[in-house]
PDB file of N, CA and C in Angstrom:
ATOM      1  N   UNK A   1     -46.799 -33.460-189.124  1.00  0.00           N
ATOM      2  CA  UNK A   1     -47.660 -34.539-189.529  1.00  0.00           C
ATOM      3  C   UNK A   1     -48.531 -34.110-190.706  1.00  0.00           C
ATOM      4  N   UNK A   2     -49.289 -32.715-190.591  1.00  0.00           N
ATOM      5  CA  UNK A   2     -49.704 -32.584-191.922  1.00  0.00           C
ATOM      6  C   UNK A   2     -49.264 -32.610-193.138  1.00  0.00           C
ATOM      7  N   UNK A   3     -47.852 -32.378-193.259  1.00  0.00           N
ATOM      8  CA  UNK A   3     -47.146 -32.458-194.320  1.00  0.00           C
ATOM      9  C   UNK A   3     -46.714 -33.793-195.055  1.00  0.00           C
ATOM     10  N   UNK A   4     -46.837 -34.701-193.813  1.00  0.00           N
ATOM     11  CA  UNK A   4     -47.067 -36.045-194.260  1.00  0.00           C
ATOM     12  C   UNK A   4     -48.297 -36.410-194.653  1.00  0.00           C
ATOM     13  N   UNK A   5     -49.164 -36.202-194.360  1.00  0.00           N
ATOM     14  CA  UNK A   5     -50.371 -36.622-194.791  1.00  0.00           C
ATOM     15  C   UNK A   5     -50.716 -35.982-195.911  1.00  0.00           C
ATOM     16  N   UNK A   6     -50.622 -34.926-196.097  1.00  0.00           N
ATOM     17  CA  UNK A   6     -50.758 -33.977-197.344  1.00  0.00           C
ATOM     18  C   UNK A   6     -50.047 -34.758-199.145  1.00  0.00           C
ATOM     19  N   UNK A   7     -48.842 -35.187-198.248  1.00  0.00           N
ATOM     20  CA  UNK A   7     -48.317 -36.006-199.373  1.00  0.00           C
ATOM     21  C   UNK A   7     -48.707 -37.360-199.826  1.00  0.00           C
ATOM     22  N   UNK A   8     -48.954 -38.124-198.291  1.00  0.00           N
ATOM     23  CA  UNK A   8     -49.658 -39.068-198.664  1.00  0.00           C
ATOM     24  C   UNK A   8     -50.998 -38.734-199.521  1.00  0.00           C
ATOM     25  N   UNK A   9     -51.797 -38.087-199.321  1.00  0.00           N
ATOM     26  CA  UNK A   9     -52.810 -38.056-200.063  1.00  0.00           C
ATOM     27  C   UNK A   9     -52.502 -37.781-201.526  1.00  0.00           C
ATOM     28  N   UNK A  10     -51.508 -36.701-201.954  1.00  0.00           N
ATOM     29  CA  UNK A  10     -51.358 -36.574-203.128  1.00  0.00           C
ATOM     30  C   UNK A  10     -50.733 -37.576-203.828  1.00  0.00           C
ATOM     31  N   UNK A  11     -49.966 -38.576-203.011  1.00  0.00           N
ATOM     32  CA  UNK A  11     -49.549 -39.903-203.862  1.00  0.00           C
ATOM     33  C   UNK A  11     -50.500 -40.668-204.314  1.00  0.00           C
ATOM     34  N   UNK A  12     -51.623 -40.501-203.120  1.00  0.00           N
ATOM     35  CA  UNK A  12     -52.987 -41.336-202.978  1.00  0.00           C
ATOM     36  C   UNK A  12     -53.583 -41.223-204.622  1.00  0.00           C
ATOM     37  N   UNK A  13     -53.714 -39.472-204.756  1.00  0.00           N
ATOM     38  CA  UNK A  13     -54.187 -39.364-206.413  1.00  0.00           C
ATOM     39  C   UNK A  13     -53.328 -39.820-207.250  1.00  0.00           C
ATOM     40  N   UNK A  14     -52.330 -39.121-207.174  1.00  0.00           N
ATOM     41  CA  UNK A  14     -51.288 -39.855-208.176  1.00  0.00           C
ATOM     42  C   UNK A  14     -51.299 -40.984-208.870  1.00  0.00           C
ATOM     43  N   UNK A  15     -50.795 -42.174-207.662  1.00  0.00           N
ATOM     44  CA  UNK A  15     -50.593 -43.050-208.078  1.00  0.00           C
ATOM     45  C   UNK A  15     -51.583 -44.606-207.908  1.00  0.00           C
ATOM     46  N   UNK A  16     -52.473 -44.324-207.209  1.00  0.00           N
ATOM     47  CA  UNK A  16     -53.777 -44.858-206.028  1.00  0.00           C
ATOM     48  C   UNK A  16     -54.748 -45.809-207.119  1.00  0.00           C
ATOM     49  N   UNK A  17     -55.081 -45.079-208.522  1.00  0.00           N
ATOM     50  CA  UNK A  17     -56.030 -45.290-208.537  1.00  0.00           C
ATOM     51  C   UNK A  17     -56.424 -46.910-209.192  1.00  0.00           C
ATOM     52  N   UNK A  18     -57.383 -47.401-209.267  1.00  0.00           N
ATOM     53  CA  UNK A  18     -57.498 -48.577-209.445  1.00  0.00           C
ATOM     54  C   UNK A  18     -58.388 -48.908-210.414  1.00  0.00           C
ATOM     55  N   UNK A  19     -58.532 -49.799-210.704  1.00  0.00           N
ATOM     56  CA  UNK A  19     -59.762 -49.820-212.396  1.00  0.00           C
ATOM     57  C   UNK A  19     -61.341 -50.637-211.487  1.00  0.00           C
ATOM     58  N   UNK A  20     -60.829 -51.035-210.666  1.00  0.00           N
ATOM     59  CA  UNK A  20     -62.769 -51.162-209.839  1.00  0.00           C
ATOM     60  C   UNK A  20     -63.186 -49.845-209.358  1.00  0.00           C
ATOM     61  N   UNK A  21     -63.797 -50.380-208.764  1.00  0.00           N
ATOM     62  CA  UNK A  21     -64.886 -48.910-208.478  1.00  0.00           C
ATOM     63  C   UNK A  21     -64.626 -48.818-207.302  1.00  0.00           C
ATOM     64  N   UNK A  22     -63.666 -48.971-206.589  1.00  0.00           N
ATOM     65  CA  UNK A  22     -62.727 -48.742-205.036  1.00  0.00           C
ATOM     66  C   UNK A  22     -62.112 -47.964-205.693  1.00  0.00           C
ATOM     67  N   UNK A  23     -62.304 -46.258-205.364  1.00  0.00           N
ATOM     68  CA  UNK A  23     -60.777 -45.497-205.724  1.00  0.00           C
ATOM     69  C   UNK A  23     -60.161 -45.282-204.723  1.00  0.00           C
ATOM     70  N   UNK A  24     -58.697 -44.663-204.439  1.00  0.00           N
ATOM     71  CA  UNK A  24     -57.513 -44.639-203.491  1.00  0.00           C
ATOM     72  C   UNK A  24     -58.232 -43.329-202.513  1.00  0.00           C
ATOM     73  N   UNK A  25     -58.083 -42.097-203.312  1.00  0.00           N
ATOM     74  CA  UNK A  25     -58.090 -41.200-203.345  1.00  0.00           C
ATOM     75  C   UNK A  25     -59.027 -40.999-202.428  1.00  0.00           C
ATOM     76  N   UNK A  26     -60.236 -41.240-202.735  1.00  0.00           N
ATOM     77  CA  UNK A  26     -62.059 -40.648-202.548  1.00  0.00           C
ATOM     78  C   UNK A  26     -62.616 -41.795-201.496  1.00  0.00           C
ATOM     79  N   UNK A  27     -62.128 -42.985-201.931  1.00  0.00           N
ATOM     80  CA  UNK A  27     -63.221 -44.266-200.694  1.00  0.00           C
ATOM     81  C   UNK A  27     -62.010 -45.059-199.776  1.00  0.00           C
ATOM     82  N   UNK A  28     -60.771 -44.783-199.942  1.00  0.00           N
ATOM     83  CA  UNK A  28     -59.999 -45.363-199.163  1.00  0.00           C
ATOM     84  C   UNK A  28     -59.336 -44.659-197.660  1.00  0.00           C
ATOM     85  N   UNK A  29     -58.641 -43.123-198.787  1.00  0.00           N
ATOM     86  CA  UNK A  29     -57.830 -42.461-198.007  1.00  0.00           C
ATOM     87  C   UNK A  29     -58.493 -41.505-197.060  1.00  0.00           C
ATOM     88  N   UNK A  30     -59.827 -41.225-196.973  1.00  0.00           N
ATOM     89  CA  UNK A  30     -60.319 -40.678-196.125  1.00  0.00           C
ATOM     90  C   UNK A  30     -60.609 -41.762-194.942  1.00  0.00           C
ATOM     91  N   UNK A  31     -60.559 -42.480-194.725  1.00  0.00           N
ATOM     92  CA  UNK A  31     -60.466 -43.663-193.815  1.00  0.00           C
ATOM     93  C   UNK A  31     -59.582 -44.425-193.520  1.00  0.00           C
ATOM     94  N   UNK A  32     -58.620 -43.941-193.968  1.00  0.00           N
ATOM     95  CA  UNK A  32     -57.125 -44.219-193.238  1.00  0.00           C
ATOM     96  C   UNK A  32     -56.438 -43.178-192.532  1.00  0.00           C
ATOM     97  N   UNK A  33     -56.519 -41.983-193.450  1.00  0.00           N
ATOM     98  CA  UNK A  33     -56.132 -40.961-192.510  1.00  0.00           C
ATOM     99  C   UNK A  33     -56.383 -40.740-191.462  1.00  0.00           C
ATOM    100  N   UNK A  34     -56.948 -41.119-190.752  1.00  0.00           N
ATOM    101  CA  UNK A  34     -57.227 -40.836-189.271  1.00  0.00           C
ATOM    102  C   UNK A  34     -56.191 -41.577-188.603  1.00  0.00           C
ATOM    103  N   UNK A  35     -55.402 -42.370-188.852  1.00  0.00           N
ATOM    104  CA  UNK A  35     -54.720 -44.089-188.378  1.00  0.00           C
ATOM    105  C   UNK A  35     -53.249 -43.036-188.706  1.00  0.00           C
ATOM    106  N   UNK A  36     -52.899 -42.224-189.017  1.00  0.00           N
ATOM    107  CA  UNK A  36     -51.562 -42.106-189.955  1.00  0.00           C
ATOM    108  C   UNK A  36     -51.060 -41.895-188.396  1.00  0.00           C
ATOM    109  N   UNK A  37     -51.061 -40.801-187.513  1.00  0.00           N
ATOM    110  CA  UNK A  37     -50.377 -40.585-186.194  1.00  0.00           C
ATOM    111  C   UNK A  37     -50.288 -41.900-185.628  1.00  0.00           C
ATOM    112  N   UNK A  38     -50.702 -42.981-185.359  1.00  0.00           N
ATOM    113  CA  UNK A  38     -50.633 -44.333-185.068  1.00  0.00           C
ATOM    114  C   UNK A  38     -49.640 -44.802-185.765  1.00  0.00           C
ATOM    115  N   UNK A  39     -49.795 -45.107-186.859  1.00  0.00           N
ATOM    116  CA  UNK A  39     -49.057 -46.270-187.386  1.00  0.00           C
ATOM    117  C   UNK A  39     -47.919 -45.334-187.819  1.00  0.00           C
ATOM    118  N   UNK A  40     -47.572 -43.595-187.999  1.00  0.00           N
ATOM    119  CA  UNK A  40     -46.419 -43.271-188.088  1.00  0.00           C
ATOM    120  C   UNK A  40     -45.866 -43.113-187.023  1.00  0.00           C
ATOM    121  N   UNK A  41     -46.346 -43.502-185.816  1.00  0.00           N
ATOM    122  CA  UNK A  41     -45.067 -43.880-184.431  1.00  0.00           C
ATOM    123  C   UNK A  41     -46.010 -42.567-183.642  1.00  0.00           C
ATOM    124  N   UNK A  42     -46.824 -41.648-183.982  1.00  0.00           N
ATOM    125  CA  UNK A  42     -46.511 -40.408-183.142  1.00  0.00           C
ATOM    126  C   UNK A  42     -47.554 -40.359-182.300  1.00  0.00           C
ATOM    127  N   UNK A  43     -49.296 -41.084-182.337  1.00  0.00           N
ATOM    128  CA  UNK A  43     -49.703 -41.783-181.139  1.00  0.00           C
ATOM    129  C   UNK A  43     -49.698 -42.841-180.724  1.00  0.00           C
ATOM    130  N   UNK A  44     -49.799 -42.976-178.987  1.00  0.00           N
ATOM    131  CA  UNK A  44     -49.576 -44.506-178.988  1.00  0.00           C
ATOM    132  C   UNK A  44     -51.042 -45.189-179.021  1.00  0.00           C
ATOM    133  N   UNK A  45     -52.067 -44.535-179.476  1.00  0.00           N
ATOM    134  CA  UNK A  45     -53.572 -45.649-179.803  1.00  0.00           C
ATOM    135  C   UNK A  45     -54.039 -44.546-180.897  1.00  0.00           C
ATOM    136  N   UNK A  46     -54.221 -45.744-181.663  1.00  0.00           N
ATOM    137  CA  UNK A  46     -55.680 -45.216-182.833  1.00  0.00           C
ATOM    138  C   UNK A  46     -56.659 -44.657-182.193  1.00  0.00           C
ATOM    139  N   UNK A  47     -57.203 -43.588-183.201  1.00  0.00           N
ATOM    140  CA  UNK A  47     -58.472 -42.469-182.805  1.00  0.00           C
ATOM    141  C   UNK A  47     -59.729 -43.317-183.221  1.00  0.00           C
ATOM    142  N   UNK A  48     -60.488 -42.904-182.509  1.00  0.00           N
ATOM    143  CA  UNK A  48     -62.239 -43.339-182.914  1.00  0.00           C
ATOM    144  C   UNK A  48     -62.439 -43.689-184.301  1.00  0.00           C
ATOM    145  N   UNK A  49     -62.147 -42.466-184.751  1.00  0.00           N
ATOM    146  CA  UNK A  49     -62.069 -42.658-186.437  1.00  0.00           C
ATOM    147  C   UNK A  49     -61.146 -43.255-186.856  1.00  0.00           C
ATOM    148  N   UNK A  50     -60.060 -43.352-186.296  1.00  0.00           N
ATOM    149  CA  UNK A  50     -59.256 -44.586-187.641  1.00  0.00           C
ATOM    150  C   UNK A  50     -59.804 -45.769-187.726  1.00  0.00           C
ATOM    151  N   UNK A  51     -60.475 -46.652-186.465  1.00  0.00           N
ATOM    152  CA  UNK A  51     -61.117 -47.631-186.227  1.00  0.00           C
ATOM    153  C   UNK A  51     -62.455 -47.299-186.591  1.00  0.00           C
ATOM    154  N   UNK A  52     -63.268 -46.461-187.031  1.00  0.00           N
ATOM    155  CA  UNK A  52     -64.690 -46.789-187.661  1.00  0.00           C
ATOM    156  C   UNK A  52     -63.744 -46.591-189.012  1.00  0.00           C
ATOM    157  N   UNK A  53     -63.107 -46.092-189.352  1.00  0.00           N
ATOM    158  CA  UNK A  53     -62.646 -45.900-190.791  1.00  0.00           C
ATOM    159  C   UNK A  53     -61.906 -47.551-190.975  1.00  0.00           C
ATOM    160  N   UNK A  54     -61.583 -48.078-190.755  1.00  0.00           N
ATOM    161  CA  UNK A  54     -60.911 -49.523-191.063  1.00  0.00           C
ATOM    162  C   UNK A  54     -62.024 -50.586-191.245  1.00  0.00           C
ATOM    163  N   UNK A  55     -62.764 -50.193-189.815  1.00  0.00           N
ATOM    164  CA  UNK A  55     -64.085 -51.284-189.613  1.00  0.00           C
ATOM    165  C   UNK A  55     -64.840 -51.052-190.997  1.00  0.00           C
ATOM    166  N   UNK A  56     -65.373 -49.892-191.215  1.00  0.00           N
ATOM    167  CA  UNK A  56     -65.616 -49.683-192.733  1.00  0.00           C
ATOM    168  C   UNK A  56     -65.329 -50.812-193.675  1.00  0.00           C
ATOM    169  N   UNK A  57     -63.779 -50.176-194.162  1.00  0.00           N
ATOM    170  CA  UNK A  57     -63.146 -51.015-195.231  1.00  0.00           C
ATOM    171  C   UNK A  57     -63.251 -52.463-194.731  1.00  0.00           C
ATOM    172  N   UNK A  58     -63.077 -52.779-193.429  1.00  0.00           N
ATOM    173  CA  UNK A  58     -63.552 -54.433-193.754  1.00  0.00           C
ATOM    174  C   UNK A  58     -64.285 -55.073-193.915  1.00  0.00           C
ATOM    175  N   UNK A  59     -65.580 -54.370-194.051  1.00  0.00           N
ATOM    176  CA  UNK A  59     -66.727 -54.975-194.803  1.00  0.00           C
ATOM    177  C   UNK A  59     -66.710 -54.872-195.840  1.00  0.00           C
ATOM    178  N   UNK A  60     -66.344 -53.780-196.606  1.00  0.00           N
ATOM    179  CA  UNK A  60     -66.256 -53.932-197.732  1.00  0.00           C
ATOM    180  C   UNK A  60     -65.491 -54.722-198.295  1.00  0.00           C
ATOM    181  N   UNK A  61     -64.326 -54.946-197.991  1.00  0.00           N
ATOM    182  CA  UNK A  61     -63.724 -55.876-198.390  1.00  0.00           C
ATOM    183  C   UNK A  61     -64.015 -57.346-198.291  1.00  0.00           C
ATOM    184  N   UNK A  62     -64.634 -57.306-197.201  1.00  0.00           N
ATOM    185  CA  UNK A  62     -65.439 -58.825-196.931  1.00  0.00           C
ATOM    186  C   UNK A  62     -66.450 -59.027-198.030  1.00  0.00           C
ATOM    187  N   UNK A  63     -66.915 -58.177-198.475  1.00  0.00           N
ATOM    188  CA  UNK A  63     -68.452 -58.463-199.303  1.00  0.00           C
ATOM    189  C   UNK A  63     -68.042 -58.792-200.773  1.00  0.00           C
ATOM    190  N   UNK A  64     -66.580 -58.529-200.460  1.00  0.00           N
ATOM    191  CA  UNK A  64     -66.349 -58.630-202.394  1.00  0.00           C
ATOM    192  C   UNK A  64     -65.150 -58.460-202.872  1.00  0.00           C
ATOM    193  N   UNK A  65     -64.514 -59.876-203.175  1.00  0.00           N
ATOM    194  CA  UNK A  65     -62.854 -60.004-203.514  1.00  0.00           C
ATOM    195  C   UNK A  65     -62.713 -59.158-204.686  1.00  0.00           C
ATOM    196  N   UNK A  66     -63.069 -58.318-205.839  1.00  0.00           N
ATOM    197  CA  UNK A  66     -62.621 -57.074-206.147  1.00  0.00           C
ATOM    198  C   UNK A  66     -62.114 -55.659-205.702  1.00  0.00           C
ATOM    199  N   UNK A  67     -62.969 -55.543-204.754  1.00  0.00           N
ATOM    200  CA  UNK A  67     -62.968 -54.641-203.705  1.00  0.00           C
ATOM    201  C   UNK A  67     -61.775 -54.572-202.610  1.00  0.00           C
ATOM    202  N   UNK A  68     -61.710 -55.670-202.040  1.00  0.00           N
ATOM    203  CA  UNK A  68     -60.542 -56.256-201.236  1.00  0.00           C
ATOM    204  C   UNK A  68     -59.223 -56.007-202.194  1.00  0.00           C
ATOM    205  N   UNK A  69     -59.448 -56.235-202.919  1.00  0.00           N
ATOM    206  CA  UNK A  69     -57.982 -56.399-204.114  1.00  0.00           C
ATOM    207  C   UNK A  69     -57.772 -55.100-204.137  1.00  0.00           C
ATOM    208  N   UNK A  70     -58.799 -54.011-204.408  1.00  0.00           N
ATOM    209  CA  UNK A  70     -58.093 -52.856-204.792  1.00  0.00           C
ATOM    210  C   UNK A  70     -58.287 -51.955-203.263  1.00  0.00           C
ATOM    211  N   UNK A  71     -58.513 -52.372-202.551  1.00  0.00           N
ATOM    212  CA  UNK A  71     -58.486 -51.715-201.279  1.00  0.00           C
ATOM    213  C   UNK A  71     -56.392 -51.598-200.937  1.00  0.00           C
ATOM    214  N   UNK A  72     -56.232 -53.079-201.348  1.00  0.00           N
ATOM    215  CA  UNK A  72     -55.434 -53.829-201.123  1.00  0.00           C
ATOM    216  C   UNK A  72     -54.482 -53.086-201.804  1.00  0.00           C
ATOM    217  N   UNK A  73     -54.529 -52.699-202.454  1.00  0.00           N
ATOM    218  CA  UNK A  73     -53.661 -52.217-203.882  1.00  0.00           C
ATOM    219  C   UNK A  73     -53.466 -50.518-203.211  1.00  0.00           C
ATOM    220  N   UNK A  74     -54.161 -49.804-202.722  1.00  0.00           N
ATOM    221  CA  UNK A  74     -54.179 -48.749-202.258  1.00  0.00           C
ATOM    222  C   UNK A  74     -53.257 -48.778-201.066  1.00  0.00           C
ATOM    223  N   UNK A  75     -53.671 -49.655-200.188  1.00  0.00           N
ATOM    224  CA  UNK A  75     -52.666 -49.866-198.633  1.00  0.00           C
ATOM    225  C   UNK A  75     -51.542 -49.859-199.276  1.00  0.00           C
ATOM    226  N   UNK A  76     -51.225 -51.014-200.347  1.00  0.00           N
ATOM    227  CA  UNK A  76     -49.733 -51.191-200.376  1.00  0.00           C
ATOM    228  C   UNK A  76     -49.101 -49.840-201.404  1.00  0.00           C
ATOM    229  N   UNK A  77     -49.926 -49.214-201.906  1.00  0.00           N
ATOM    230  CA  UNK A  77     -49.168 -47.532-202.100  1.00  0.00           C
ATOM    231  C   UNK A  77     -48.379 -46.686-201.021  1.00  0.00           C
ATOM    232  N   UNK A  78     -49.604 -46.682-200.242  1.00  0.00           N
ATOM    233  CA  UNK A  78     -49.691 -45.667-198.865  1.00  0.00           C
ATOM    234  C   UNK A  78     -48.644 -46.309-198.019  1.00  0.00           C
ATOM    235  N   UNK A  79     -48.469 -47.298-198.129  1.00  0.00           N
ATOM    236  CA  UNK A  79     -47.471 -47.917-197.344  1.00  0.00           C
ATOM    237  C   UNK A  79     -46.082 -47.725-197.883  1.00  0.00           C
ATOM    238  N   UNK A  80     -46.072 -47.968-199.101  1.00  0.00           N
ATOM    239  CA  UNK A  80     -44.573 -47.311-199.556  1.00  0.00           C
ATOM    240  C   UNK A  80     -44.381 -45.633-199.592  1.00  0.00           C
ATOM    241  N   UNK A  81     -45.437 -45.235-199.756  1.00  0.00           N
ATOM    242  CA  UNK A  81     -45.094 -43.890-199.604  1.00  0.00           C
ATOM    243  C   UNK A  81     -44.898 -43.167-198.550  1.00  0.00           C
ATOM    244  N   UNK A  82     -45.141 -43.740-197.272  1.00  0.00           N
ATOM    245  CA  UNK A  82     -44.802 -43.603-195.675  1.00  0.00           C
ATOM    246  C   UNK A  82     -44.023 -44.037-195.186  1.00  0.00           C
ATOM    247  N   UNK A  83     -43.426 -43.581-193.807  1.00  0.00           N
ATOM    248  CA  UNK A  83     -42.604 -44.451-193.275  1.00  0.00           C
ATOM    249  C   UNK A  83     -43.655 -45.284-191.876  1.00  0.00           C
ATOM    250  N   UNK A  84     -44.231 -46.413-192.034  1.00  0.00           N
ATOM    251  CA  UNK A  84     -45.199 -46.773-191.552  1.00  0.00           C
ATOM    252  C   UNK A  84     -44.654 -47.754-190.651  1.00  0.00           C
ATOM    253  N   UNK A  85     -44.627 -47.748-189.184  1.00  0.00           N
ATOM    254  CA  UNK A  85     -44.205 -48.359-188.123  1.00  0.00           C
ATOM    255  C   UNK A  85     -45.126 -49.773-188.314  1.00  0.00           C
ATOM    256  N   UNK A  86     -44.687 -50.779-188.752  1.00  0.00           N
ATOM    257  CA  UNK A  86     -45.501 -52.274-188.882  1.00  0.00           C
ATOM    258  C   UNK A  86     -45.569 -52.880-187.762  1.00  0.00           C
ATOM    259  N   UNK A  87     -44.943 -52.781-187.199  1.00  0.00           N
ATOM    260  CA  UNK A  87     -45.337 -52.968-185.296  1.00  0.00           C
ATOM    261  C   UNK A  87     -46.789 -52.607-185.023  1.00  0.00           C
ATOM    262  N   UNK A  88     -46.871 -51.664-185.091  1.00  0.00           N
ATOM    263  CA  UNK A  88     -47.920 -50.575-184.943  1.00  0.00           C
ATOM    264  C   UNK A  88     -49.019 -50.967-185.714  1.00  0.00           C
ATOM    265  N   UNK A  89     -48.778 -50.910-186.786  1.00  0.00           N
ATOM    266  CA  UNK A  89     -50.320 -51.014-187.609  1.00  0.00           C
ATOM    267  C   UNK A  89     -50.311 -52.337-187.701  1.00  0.00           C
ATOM    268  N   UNK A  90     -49.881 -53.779-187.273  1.00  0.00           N
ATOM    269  CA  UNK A  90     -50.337 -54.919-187.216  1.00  0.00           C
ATOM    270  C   UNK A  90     -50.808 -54.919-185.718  1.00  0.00           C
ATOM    271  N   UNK A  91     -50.882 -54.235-185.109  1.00  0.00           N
ATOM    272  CA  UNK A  91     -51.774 -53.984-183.446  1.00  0.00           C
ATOM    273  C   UNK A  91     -53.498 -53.600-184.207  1.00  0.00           C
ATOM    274  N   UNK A  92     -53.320 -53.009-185.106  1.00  0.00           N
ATOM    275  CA  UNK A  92     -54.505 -52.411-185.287  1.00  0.00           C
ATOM    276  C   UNK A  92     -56.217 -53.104-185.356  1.00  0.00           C
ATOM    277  N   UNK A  93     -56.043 -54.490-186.124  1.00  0.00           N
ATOM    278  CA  UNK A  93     -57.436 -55.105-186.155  1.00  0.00           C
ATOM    279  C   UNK A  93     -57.956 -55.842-184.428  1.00  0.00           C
ATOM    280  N   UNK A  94     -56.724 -55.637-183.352  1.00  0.00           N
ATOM    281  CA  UNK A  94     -57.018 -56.085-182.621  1.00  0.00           C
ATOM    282  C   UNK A  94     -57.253 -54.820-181.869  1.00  0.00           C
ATOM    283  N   UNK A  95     -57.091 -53.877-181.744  1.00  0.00           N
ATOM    284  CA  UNK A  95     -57.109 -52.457-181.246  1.00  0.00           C
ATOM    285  C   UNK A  95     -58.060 -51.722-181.883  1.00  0.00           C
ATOM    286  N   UNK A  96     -58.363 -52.314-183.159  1.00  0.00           N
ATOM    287  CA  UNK A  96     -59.976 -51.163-183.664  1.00  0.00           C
ATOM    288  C   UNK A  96     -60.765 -52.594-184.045  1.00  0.00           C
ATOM    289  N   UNK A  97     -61.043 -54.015-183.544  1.00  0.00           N
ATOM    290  CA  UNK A  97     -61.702 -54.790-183.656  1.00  0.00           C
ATOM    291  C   UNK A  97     -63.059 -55.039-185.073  1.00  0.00           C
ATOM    292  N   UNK A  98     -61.565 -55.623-185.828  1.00  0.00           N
ATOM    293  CA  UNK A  98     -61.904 -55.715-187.248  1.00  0.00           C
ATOM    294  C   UNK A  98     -60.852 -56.912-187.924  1.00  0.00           C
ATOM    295  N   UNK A  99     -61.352 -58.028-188.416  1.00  0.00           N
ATOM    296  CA  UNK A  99     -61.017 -58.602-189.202  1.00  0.00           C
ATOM    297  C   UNK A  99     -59.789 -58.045-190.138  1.00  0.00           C
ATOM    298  N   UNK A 100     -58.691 -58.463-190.166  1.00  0.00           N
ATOM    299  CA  UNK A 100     -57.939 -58.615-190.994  1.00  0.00           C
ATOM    300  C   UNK A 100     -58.284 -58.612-192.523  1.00  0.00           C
ATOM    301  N   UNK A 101     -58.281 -57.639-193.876  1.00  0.00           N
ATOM    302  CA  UNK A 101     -58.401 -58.534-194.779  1.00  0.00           C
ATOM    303  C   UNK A 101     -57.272 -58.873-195.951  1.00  0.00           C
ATOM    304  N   UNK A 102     -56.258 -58.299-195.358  1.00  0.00           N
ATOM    305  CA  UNK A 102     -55.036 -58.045-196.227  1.00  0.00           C
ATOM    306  C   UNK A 102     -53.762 -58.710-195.192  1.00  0.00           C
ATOM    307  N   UNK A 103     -52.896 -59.049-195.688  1.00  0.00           N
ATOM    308  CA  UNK A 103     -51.421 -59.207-194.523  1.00  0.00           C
ATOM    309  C   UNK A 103     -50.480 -57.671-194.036  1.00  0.00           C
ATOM    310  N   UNK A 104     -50.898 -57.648-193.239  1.00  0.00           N
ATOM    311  CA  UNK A 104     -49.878 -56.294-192.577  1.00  0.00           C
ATOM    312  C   UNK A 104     -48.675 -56.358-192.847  1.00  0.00           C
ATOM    313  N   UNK A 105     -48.438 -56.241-193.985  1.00  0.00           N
ATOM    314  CA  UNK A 105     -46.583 -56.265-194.323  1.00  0.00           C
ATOM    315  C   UNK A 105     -46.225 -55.340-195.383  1.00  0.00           C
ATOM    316  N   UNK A 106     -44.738 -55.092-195.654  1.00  0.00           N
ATOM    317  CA  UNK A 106     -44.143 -54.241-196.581  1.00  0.00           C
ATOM    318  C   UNK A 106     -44.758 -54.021-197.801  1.00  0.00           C
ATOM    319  N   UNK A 107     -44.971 -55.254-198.556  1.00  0.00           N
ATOM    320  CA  UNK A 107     -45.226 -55.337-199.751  1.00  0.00           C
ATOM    321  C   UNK A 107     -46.435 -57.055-199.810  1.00  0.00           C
ATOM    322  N   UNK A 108     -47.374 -56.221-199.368  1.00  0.00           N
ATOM    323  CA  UNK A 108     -48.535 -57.517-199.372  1.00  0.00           C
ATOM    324  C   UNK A 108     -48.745 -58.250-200.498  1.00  0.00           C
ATOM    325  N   UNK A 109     -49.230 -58.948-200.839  1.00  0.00           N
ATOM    326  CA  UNK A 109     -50.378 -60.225-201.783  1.00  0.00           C
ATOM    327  C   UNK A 109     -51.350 -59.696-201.910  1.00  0.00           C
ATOM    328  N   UNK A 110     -51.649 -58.601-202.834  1.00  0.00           N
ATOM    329  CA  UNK A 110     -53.151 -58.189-203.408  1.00  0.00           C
ATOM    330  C   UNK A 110     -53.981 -59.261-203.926  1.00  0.00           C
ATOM    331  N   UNK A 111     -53.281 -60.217-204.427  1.00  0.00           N
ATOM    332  CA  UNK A 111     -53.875 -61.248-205.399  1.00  0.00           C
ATOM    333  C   UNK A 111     -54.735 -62.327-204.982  1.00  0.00           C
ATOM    334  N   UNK A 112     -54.699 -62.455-203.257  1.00  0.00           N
ATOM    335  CA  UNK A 112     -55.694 -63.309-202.996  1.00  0.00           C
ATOM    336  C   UNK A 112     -56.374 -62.778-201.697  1.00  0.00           C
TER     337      UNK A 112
END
């Protein structure tokens, strides 16, 4: 698993970054990582922290459709760059009790 995550993160720099002031790298991926054993199949419940780390991002994203967009823009990296069980991580806003602010799918709609 670290080796997955390790990569995810370095895609995170790579390819992550965004022109708002949401970067991938620094305000996203440290608050997802906690979620990766979840949604890559290998626990069956999110940790404490993946759920304060999500609950996080959905305020932020709530407070401000720029923000949301490039939050948005980051998931759908991390998501191609994983093999991310969507079963799984669409359990999640009801399992770490948080608003939705994106569609849990392959290749989301950043745009609204």
């Amino acid at each position: 698993m670290g080796k997955i995550l390790l990569t995810l993160f370095t895609l995170a720099l790579i390819f992550c970054q965004t022109n708002g002031v949401i970067q991938c790298g620094t305000d996203v991926l440290p608050k997802v990582k906690p979620c990766g054993g979840f949604v890559l199949g290998q626990d069956a419940k999110p940790s404490q922290d993946c759920c304060v780390g999500l609950q996080d991002l959905a305020k932020i994203a709530a407070a401000s459709q720029s923000d949301r967009k490039d939050i948005c823009i980051c998931f759908k990296a991390l998501m191609k760059a994983g093999q991310v069980n969507f079963k799984k991580a669409k359990q999640l806003p009801n399992l770490c009790n948080f608003t939705t602010f994106m569609p849990i799918t392959p290749n989301p709609d950043c745009s609204k």
